[in-house]
C-alpha atoms as a PDB file:
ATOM      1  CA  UNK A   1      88.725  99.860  97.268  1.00  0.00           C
ATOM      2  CA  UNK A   2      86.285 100.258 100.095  1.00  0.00           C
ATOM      3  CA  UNK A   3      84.327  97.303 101.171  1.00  0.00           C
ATOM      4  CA  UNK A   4      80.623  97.173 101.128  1.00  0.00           C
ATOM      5  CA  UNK A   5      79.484  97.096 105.228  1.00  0.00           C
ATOM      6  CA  UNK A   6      76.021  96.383 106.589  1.00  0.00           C
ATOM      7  CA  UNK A   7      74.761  99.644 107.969  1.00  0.00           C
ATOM      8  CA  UNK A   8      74.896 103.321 107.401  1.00  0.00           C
ATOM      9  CA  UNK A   9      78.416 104.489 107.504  1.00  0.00           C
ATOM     10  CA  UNK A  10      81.756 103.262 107.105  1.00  0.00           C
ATOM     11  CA  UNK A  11      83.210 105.289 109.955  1.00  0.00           C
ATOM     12  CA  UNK A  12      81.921 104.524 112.900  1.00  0.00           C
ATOM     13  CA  UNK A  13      84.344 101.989 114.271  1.00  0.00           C
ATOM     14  CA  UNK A  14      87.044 104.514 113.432  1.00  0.00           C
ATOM     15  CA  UNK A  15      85.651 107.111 115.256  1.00  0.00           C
ATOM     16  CA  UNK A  16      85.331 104.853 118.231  1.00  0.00           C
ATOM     17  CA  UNK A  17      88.906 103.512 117.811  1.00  0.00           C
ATOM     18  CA  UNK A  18      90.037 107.502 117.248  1.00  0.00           C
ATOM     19  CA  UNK A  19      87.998 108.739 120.675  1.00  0.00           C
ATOM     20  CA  UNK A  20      89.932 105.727 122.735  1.00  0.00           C
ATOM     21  CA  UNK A  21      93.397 106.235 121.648  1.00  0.00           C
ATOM     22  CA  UNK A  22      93.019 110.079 122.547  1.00  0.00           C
ATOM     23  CA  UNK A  23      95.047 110.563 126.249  1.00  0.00           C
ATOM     24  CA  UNK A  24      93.083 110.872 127.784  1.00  0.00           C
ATOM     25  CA  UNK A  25      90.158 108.744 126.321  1.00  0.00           C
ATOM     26  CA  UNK A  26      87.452 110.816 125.457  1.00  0.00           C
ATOM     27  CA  UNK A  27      84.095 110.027 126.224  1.00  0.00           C
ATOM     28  CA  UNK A  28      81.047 110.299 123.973  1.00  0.00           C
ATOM     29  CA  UNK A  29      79.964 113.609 125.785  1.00  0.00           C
ATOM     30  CA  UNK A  30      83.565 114.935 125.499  1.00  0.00           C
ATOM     31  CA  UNK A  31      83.481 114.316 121.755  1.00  0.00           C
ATOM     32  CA  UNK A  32      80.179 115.784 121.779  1.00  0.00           C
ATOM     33  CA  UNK A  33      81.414 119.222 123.863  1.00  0.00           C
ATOM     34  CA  UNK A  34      84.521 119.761 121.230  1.00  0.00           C
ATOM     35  CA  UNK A  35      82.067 119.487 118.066  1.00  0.00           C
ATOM     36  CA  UNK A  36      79.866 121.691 120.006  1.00  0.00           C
ATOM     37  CA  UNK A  37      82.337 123.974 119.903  1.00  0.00           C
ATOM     38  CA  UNK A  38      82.921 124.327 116.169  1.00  0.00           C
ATOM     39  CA  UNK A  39      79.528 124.832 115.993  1.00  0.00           C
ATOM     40  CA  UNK A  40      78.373 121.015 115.116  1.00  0.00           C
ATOM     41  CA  UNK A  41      75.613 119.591 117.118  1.00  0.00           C
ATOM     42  CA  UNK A  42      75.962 116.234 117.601  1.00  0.00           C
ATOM     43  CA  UNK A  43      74.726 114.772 121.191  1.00  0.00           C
ATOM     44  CA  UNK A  44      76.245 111.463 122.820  1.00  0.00           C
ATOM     45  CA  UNK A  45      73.063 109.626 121.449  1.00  0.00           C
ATOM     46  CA  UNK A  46      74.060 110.600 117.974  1.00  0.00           C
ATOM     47  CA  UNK A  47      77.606 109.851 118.398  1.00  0.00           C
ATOM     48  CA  UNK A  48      76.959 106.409 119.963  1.00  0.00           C
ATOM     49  CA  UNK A  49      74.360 105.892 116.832  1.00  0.00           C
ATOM     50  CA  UNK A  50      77.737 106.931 114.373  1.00  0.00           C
ATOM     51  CA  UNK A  51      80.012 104.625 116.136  1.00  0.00           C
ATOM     52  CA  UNK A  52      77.412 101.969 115.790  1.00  0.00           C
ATOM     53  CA  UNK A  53      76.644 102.565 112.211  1.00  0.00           C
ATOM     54  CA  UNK A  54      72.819 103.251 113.195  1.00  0.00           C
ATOM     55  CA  UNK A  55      73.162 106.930 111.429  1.00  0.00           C
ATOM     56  CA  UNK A  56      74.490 108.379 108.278  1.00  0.00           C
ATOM     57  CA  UNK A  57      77.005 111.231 108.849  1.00  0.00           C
ATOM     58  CA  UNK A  58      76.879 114.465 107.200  1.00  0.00           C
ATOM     59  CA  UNK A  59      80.235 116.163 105.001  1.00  0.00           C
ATOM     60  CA  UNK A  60      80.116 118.756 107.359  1.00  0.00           C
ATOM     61  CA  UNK A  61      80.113 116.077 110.568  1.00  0.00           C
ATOM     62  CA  UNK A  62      82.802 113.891 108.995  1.00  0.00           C
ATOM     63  CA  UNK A  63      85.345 116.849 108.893  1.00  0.00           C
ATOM     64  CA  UNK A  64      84.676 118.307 112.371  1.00  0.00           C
ATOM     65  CA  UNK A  65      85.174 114.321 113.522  1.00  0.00           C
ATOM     66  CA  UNK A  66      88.281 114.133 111.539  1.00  0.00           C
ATOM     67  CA  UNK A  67      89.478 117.621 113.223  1.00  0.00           C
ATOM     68  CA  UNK A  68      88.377 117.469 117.012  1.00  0.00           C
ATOM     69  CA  UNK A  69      89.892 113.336 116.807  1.00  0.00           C
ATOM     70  CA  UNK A  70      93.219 115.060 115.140  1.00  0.00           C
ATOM     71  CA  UNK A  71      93.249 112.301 112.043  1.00  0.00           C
ATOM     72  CA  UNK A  72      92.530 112.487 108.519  1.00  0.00           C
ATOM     73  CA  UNK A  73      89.198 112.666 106.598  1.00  0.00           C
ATOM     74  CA  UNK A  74      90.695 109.309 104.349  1.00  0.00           C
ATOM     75  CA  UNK A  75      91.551 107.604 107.512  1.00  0.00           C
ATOM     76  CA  UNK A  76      88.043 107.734 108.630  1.00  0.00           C
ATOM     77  CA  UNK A  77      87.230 106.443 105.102  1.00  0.00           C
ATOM     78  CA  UNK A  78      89.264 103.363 105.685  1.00  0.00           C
ATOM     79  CA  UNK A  79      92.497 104.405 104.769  1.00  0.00           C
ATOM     80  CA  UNK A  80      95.351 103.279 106.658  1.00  0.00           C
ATOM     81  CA  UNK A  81      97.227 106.694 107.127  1.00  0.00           C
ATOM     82  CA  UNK A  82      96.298 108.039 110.113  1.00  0.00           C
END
């Protein structure tokens, strides 16, 4: 069951946790450069708003996340598979 949260996503710590664990750590802009690349346009601004659940995330953002950070869609739900 997924908990109600205060905010507009439930992924944002996730992607945050995802971005540090990455060797090395990548930064905001970083994360921002690789989505660029698959053709999602999402700035450091918008990625800091995501992480700080300040901005809803689209389908299309949520799997490019899950790809460029290398973990699951679900686990970015709240699952606990990575």
């Amino acid at each position: 069951m997924i908990k109600k949260r205060a905010g507009k996503n439930i992924i944002g710590r996730r992607v945050a946790e995802a971005r540090q664990v990455c060797r090395p750590a990548l930064t905001q802009d970083a994360l921002s450069g690789r989505l660029a690349r698959l053709g999602i346009q999402l700035d450091r601004a918008a990625i800091a708003k995501i992480e700080n659940n300040l901005r809803h995330v689209l389908d299309y953002e949520l799997k490019g996340l899950a790809d460029v950070l290398c973990v699951e869609v679900s686990w970015l739900l709240g699952d606990e598979k990575r």
